[in-house]
N, C-alpha and C. Protein backbone atom coordinates (compact mmCIF):
# COMPACT_ATOMS: atom_id res chain seq x y z
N UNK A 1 21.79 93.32 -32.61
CA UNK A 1 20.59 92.51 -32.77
C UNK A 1 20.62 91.39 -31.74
N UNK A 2 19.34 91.57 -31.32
CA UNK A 2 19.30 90.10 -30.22
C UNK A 2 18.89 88.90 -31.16
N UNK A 3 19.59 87.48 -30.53
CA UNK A 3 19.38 86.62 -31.17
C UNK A 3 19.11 85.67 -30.06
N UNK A 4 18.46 84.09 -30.00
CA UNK A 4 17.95 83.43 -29.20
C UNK A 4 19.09 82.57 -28.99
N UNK A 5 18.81 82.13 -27.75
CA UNK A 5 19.97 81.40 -26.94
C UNK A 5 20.48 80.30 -27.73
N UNK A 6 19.62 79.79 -28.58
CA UNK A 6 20.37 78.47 -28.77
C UNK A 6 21.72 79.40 -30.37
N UNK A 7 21.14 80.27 -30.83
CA UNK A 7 21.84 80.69 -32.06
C UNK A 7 23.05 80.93 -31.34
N UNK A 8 23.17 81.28 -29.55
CA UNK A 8 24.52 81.70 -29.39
C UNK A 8 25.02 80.56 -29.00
N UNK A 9 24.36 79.90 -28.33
CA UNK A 9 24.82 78.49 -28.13
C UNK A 9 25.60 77.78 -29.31
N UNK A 10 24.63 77.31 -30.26
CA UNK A 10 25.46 76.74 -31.54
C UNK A 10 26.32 77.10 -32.33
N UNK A 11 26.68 78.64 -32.22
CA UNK A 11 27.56 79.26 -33.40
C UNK A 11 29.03 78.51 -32.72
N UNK A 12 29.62 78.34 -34.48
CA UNK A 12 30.91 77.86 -34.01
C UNK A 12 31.78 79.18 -34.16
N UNK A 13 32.79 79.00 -33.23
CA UNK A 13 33.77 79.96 -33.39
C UNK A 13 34.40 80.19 -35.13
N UNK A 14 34.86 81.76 -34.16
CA UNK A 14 35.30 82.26 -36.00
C UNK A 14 34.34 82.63 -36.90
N UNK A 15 32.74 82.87 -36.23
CA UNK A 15 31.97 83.15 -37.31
C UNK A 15 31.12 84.00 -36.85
N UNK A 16 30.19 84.96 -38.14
CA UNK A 16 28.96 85.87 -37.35
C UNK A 16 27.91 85.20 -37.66
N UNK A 17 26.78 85.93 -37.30
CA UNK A 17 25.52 85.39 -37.45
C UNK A 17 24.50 86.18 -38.07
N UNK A 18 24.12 86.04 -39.22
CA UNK A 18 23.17 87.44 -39.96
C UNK A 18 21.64 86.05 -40.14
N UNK A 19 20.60 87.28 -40.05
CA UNK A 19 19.27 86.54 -39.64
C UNK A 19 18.39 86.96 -41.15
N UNK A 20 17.87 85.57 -42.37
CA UNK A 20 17.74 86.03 -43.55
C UNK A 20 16.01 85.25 -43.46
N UNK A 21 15.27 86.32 -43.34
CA UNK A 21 13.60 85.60 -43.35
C UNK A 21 13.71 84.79 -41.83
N UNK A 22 13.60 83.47 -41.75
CA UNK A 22 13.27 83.56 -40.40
C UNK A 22 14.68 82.31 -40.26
N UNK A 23 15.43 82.56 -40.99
CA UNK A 23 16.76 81.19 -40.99
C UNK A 23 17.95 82.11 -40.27
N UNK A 24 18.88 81.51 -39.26
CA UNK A 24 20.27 81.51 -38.97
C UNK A 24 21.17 81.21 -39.76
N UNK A 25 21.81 82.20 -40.42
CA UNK A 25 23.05 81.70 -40.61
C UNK A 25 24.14 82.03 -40.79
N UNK A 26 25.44 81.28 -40.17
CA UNK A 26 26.75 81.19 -39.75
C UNK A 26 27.24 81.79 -41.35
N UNK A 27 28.65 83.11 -40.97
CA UNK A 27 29.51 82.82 -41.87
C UNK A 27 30.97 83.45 -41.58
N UNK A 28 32.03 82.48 -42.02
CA UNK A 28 33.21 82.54 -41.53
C UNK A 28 33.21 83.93 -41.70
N UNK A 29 34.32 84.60 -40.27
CA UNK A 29 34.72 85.99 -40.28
C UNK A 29 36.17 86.26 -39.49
N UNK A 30 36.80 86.78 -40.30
CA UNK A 30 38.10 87.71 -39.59
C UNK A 30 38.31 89.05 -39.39
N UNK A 31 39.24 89.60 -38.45
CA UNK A 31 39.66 90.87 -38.33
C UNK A 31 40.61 91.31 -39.12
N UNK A 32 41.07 92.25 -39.33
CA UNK A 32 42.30 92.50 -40.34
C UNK A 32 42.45 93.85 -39.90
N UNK A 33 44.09 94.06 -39.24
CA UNK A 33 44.04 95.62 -39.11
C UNK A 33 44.28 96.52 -40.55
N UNK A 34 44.03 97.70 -40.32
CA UNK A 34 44.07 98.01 -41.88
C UNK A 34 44.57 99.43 -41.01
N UNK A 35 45.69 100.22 -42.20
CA UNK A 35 46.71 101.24 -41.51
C UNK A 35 45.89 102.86 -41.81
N UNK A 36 46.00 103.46 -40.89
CA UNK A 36 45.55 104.35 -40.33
C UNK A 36 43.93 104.37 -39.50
N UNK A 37 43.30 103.37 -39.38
CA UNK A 37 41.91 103.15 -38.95
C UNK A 37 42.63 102.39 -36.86
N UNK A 38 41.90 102.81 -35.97
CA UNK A 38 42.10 102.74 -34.63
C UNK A 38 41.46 101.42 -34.26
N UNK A 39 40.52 100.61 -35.13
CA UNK A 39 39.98 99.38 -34.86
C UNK A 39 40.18 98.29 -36.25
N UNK A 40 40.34 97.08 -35.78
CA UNK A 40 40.41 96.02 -37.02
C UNK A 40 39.26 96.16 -37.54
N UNK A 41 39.00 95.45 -38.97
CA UNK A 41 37.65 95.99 -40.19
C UNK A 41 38.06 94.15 -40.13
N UNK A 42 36.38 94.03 -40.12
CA UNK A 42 35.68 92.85 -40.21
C UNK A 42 35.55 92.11 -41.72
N UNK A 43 36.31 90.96 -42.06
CA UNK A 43 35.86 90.51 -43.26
C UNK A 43 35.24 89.18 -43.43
N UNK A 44 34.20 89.28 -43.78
CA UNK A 44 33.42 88.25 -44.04
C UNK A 44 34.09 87.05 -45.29
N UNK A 45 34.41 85.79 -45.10
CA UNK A 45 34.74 84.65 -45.74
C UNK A 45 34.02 84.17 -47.00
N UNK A 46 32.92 83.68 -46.30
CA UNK A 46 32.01 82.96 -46.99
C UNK A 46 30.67 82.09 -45.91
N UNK A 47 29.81 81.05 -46.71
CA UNK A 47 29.29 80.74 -45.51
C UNK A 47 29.46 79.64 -45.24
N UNK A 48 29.06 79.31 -43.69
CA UNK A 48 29.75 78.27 -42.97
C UNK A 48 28.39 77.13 -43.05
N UNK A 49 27.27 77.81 -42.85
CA UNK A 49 26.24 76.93 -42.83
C UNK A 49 24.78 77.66 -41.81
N UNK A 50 24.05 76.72 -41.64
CA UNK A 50 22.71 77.41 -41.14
C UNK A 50 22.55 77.21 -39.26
N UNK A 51 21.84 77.54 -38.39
CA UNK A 51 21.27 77.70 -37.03
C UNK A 51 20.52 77.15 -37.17
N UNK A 52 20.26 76.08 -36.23
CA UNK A 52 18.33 75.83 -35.88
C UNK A 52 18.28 75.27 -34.35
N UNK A 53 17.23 75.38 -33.76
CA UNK A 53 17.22 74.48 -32.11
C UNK A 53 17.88 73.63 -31.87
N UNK A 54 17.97 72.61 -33.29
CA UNK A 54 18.86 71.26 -32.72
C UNK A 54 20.35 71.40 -33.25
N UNK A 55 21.07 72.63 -33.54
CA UNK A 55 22.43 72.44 -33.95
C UNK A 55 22.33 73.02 -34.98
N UNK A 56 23.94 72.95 -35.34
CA UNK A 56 24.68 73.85 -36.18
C UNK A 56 24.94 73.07 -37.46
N UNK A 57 24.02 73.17 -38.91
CA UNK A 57 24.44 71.86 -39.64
C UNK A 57 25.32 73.00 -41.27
N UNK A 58 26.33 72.44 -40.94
CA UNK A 58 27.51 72.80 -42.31
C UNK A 58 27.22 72.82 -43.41
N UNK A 59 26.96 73.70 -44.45
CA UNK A 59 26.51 73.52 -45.74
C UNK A 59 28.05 73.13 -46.99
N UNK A 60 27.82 72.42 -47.35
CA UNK A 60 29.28 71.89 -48.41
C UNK A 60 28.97 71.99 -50.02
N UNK A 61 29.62 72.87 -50.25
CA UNK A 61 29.85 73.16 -51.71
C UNK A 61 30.01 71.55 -52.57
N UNK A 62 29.68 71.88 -53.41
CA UNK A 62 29.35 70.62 -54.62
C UNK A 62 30.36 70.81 -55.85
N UNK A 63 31.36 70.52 -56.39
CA UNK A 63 31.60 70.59 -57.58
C UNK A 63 31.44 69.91 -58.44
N UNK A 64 30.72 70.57 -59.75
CA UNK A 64 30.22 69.27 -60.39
C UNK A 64 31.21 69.39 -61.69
N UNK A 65 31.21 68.41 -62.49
CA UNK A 65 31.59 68.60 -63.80
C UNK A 65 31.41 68.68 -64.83
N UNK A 66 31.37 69.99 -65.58
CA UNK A 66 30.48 70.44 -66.57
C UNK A 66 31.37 70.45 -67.77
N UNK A 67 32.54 69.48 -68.05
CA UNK A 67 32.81 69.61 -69.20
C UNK A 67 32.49 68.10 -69.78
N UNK A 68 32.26 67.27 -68.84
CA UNK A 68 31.82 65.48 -69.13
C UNK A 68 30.81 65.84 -68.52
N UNK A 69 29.28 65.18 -69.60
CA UNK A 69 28.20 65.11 -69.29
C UNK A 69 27.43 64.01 -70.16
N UNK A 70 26.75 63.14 -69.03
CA UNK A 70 27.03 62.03 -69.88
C UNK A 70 24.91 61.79 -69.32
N UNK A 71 24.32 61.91 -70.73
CA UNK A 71 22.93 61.76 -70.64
C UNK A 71 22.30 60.59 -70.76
N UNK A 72 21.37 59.47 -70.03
CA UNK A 72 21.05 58.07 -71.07
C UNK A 72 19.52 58.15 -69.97
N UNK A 73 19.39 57.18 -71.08
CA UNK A 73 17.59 56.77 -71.01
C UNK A 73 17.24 56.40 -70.33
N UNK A 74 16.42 56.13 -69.04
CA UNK A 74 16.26 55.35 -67.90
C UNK A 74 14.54 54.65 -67.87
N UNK A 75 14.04 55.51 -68.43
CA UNK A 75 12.67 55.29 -67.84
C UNK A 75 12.24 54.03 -69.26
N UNK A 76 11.99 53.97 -69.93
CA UNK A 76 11.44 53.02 -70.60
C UNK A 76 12.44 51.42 -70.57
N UNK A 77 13.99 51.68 -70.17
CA UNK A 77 14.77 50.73 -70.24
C UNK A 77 14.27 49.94 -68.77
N UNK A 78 13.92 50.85 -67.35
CA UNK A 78 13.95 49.95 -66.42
C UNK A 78 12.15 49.56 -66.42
N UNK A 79 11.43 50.35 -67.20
CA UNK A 79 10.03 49.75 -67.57
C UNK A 79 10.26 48.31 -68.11
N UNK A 80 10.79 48.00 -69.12
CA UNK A 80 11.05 46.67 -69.97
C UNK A 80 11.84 45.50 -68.86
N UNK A 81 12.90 46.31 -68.18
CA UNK A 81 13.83 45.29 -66.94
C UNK A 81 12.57 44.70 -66.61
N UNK A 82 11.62 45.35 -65.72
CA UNK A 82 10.35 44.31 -64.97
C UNK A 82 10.02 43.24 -65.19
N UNK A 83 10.01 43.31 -66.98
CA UNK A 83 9.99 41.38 -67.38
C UNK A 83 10.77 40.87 -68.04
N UNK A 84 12.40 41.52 -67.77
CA UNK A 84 13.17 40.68 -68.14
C UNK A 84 12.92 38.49 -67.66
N UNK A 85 12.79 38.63 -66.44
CA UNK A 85 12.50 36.98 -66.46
C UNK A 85 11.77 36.30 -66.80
N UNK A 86 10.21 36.98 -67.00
CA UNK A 86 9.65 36.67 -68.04
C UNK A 86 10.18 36.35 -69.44
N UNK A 87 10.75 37.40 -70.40
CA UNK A 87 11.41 37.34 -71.25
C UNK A 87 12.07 35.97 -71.34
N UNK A 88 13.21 35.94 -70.60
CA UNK A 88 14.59 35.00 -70.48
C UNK A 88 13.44 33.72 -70.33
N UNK A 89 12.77 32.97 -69.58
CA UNK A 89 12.25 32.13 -69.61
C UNK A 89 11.16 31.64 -70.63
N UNK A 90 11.05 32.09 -71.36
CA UNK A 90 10.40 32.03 -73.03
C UNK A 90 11.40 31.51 -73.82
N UNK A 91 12.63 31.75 -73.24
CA UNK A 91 13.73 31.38 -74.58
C UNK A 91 14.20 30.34 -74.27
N UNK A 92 15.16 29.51 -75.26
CA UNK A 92 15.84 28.82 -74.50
C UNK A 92 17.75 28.92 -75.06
N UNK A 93 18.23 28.53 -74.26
CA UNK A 93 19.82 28.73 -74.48
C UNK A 93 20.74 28.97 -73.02
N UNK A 94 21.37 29.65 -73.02
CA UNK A 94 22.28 29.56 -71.80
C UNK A 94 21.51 31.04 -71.26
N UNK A 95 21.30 31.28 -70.15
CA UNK A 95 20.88 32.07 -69.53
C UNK A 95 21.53 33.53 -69.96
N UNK A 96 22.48 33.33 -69.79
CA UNK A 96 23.50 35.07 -69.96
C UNK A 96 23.33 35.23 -71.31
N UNK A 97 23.13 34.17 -72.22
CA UNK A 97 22.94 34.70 -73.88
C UNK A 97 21.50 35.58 -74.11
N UNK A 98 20.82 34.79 -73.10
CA UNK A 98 19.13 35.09 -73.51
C UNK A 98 19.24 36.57 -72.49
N UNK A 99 20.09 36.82 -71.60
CA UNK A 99 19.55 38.34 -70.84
C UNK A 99 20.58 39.14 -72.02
N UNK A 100 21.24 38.98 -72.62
CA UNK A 100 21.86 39.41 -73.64
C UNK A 100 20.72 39.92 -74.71
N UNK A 101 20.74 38.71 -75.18
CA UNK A 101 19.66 39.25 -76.16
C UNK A 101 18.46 40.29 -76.10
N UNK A 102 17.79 40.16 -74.14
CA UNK A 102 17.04 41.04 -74.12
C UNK A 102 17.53 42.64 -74.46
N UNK A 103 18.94 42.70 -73.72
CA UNK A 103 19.36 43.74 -73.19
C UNK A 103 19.89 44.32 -74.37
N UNK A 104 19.87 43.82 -75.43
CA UNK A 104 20.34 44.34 -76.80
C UNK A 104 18.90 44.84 -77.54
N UNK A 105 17.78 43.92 -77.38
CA UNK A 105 16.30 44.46 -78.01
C UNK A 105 15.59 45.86 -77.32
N UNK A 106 16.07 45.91 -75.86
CA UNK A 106 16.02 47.19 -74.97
C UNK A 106 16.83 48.21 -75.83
N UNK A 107 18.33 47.70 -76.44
CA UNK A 107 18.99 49.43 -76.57
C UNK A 107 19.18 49.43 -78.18
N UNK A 108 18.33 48.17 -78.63
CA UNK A 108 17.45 48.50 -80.05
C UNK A 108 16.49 49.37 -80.02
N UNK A 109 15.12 49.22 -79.27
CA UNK A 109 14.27 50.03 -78.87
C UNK A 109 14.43 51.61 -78.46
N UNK A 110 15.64 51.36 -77.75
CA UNK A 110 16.26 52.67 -76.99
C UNK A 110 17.16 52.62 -77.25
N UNK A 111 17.94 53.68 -78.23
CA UNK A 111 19.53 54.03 -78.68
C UNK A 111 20.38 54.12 -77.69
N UNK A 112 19.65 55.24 -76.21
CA UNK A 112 20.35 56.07 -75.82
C UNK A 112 20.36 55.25 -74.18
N UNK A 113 19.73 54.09 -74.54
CA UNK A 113 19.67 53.52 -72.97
C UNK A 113 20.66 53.28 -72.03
N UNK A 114 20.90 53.46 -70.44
CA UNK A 114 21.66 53.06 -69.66
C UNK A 114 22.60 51.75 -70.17
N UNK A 115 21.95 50.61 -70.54
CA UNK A 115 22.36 49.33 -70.55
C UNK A 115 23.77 49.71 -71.81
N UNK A 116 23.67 50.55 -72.36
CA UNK A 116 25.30 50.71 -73.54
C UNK A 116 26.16 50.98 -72.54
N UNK A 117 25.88 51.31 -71.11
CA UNK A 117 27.38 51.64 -69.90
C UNK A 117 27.18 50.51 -69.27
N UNK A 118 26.57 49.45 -69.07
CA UNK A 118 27.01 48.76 -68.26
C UNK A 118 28.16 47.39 -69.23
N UNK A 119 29.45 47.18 -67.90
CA UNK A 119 30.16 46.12 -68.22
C UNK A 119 29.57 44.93 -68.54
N UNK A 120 28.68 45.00 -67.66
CA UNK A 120 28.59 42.85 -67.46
C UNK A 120 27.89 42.40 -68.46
N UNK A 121 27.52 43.55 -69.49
CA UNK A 121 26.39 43.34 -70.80
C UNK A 121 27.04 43.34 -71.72
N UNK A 122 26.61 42.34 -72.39
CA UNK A 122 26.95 42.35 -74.45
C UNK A 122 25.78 42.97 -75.23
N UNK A 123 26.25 43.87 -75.92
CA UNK A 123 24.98 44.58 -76.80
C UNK A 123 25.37 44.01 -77.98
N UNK A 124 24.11 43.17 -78.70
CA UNK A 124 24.97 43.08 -79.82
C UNK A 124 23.91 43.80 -80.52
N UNK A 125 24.22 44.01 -82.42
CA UNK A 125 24.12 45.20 -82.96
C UNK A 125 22.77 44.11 -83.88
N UNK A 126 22.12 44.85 -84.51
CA UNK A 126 21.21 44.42 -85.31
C UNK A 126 21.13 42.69 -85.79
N UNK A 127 22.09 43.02 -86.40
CA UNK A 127 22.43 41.92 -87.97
C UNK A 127 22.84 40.55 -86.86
N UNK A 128 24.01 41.29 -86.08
CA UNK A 128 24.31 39.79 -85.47
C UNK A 128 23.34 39.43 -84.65
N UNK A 129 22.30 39.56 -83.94
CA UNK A 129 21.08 39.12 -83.23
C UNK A 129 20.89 38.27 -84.20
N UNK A 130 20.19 38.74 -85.35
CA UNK A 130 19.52 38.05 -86.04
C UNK A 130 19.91 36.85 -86.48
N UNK A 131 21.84 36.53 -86.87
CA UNK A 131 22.31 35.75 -87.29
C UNK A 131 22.41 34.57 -85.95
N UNK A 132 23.06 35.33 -85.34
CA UNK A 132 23.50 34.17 -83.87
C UNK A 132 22.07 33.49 -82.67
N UNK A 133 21.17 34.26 -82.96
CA UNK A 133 19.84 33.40 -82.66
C UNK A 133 18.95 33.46 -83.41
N UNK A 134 19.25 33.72 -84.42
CA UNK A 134 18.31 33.35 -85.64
C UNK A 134 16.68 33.77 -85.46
N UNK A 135 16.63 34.88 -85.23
CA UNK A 135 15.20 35.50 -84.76
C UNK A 135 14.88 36.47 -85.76
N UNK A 136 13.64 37.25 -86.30
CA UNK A 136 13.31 38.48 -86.42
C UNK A 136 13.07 38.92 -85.63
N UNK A 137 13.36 40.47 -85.81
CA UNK A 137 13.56 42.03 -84.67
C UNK A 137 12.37 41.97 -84.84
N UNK A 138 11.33 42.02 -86.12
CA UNK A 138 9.78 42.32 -85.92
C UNK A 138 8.72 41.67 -84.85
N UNK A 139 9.17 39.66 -84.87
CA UNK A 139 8.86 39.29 -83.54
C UNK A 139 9.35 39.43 -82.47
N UNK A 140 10.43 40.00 -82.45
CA UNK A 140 10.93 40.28 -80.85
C UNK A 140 10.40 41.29 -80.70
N UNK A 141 9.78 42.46 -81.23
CA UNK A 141 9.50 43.55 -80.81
C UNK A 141 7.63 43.08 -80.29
N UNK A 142 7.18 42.15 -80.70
CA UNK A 142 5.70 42.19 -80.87
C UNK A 142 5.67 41.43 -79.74
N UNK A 143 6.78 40.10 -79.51
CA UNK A 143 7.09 39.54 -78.24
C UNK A 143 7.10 40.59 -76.90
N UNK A 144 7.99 40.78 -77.03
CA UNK A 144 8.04 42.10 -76.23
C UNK A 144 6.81 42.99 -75.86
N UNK A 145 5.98 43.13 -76.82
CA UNK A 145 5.20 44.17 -76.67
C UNK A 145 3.99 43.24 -75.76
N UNK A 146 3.65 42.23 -76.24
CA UNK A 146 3.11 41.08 -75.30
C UNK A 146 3.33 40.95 -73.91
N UNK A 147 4.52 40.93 -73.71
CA UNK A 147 4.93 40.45 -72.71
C UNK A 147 4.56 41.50 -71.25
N UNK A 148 4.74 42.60 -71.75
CA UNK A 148 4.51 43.96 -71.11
C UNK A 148 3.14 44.61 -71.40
N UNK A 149 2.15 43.84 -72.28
CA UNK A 149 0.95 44.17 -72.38
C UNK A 149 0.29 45.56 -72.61
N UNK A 150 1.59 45.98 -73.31
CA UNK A 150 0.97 47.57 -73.79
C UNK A 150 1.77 47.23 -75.04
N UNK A 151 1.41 48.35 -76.46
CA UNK A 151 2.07 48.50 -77.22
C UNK A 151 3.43 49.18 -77.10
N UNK A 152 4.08 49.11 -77.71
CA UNK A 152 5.70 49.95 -77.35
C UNK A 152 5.16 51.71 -77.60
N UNK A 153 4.39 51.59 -78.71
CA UNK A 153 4.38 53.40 -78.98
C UNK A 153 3.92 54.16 -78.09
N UNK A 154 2.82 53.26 -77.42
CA UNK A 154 2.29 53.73 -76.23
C UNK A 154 3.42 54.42 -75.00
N UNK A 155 4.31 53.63 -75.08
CA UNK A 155 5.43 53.65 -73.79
C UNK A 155 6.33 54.88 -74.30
N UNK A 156 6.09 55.42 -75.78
CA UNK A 156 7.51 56.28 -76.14
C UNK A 156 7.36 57.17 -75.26
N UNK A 157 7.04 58.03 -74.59
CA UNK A 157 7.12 59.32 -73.51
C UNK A 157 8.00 58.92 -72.50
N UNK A 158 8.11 57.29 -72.06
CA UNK A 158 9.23 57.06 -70.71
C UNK A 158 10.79 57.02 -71.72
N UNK A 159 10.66 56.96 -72.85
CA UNK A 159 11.85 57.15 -73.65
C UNK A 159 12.54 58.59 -73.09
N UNK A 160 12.10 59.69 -72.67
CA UNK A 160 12.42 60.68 -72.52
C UNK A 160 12.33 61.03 -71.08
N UNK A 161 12.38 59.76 -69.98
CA UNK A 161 13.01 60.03 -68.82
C UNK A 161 14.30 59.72 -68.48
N UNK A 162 14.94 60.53 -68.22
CA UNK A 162 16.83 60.26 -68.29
C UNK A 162 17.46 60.64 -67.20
N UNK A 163 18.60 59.73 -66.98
CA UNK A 163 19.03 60.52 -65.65
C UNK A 163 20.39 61.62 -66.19
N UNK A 164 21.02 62.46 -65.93
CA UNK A 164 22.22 63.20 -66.40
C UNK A 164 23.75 62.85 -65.27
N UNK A 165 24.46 62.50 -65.75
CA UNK A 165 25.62 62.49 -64.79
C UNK A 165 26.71 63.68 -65.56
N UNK A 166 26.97 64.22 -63.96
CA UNK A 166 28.22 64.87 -64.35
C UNK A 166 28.98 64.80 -63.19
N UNK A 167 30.51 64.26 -64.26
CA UNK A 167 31.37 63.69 -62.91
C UNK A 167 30.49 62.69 -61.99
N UNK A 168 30.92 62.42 -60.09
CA UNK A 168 29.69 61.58 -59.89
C UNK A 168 28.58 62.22 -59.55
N UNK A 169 28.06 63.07 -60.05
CA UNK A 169 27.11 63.85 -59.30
C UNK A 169 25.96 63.30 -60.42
N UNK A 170 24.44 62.65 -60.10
CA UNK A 170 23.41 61.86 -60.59
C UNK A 170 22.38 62.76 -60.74
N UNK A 171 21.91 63.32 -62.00
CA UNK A 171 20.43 63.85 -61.60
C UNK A 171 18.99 63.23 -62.43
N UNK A 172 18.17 63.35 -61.98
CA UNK A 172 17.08 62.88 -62.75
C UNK A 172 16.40 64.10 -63.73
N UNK A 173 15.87 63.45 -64.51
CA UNK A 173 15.47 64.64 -65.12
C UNK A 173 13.38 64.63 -64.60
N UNK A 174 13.45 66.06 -64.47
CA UNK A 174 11.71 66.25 -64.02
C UNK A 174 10.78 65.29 -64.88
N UNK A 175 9.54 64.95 -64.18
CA UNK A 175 8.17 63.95 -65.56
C UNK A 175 7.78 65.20 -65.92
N UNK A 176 7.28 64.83 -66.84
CA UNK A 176 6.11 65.22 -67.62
C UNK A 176 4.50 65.21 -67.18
N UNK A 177 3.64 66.17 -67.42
CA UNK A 177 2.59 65.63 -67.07
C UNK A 177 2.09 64.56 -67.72
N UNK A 178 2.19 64.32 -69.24
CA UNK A 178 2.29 63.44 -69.45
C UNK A 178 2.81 61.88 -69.51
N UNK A 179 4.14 61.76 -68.55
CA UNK A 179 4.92 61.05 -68.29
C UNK A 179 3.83 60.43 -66.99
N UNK A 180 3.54 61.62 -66.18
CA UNK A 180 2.84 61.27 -65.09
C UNK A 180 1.91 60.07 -65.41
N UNK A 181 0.94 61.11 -65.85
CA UNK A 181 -0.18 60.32 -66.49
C UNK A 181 -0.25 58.54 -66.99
N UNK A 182 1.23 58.46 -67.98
CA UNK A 182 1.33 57.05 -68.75
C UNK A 182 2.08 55.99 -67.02
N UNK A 183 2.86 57.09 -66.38
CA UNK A 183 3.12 56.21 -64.84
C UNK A 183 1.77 55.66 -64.61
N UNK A 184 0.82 56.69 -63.86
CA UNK A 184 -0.67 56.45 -63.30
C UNK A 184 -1.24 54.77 -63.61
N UNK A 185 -1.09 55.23 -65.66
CA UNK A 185 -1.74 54.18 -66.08
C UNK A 185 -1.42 52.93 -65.84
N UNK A 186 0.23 52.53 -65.87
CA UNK A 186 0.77 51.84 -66.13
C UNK A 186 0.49 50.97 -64.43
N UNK A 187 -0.13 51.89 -63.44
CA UNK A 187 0.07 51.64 -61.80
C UNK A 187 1.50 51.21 -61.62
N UNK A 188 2.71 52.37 -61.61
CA UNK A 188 3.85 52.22 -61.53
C UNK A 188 4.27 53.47 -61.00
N UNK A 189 5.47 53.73 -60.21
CA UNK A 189 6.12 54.94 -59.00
C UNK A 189 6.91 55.46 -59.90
N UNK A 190 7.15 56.32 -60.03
CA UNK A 190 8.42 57.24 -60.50
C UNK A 190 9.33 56.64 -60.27
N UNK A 191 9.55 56.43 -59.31
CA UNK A 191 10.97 55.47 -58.49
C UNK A 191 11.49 54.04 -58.96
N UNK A 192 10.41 53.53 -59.27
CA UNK A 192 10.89 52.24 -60.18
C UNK A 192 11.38 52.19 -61.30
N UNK A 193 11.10 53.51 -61.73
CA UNK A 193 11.57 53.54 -63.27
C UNK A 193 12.94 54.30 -63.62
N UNK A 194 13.30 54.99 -62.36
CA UNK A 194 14.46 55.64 -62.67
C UNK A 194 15.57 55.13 -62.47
């Protein structure tokens, strides 16, 4: 098979070149004599990577880890982040208590939220909110819901945008058309929220 100059140009040594739809690509190959045959028999490796005009680019296997898989909430937790300073400046007390407090009414709202992995956060649990700043959850939630100018129920669909880690490998999980849609409304990017 004829192939174009640059495919011979770029191939790295040690490899062939098989042509799949209209893509190049490289894959490691050796000879091996084998007994009673008059020529070495060709064995193909694996692949090395793809051909194109501008070079030879290496494709690298991924291992991920599929026995730790660790799922959490992203989209409604970094919806609420937006007015965390809002929030914090309504209250008063030492600054790190009051992003505390938010960040605990976030993974009240959301069980499964990011903010239960991060270090630099104190989650505290129901009862002690209530005791150590002396608030109801019912006005913090209505606060809240103020503050962000939609109702919370409205927002439950970004509850179910999550990212998945396994090992370090990060994935997002696909929207919804409906997810879309409450983005649209909200005039907010996919990207901000993940």
């Amino acid at each position: 098979m004829k192939y174009p100059d640059y495919v011979k140009q770029y191939r790295p040594k040690g490899t062939v070149v098989k042509k799949v739809n209209d893509t190049y690509y490289a894959y490691y190959a050796t000879s091996k004599r084998v007994p009673g045959k008059n020529y070495p028999v060709q064995e193909i490796k694996g692949l090395a990577g793809k051909i194109d005009r501008w070079g030879f680019h290496p494709l690298y296997r991924t291992r991920v880890d599929t026995e730790h898989v660790v799922i959490r909430e992203c989209g409604f937790t970094n919806f609420l982040l937006k007015f965390e300073e809002e929030y914090i400046s309504r209250r008063s007390g030492p600054v790190q208590e009051r992003r505390n407090l938010y960040y605990s009414m976030i993974v009240y709202l959301s069980n499964n939220s990011f903010l239960n992995d991060r270090a630099d956060v104190t989650i505290y649990p129901v009862d002690e909110m209530v005791e150590r700043f002396h608030i109801g959850i019912p006005n913090q939630i209505t606060a809240i819901s103020k503050i962000c100018e939609y109702p919370l129920e409205e927002l439950e669909p970004l509850k179910y945008i999550c990212s998945v880690r396994m090992g370090k490998r990060v994935f997002q999980s696909e929207l919804t058309k409906v997810q879309r849609e409450l983005l649209e409304r909200l005039g907010i990017e996919d990207n901000e929220i993940r």
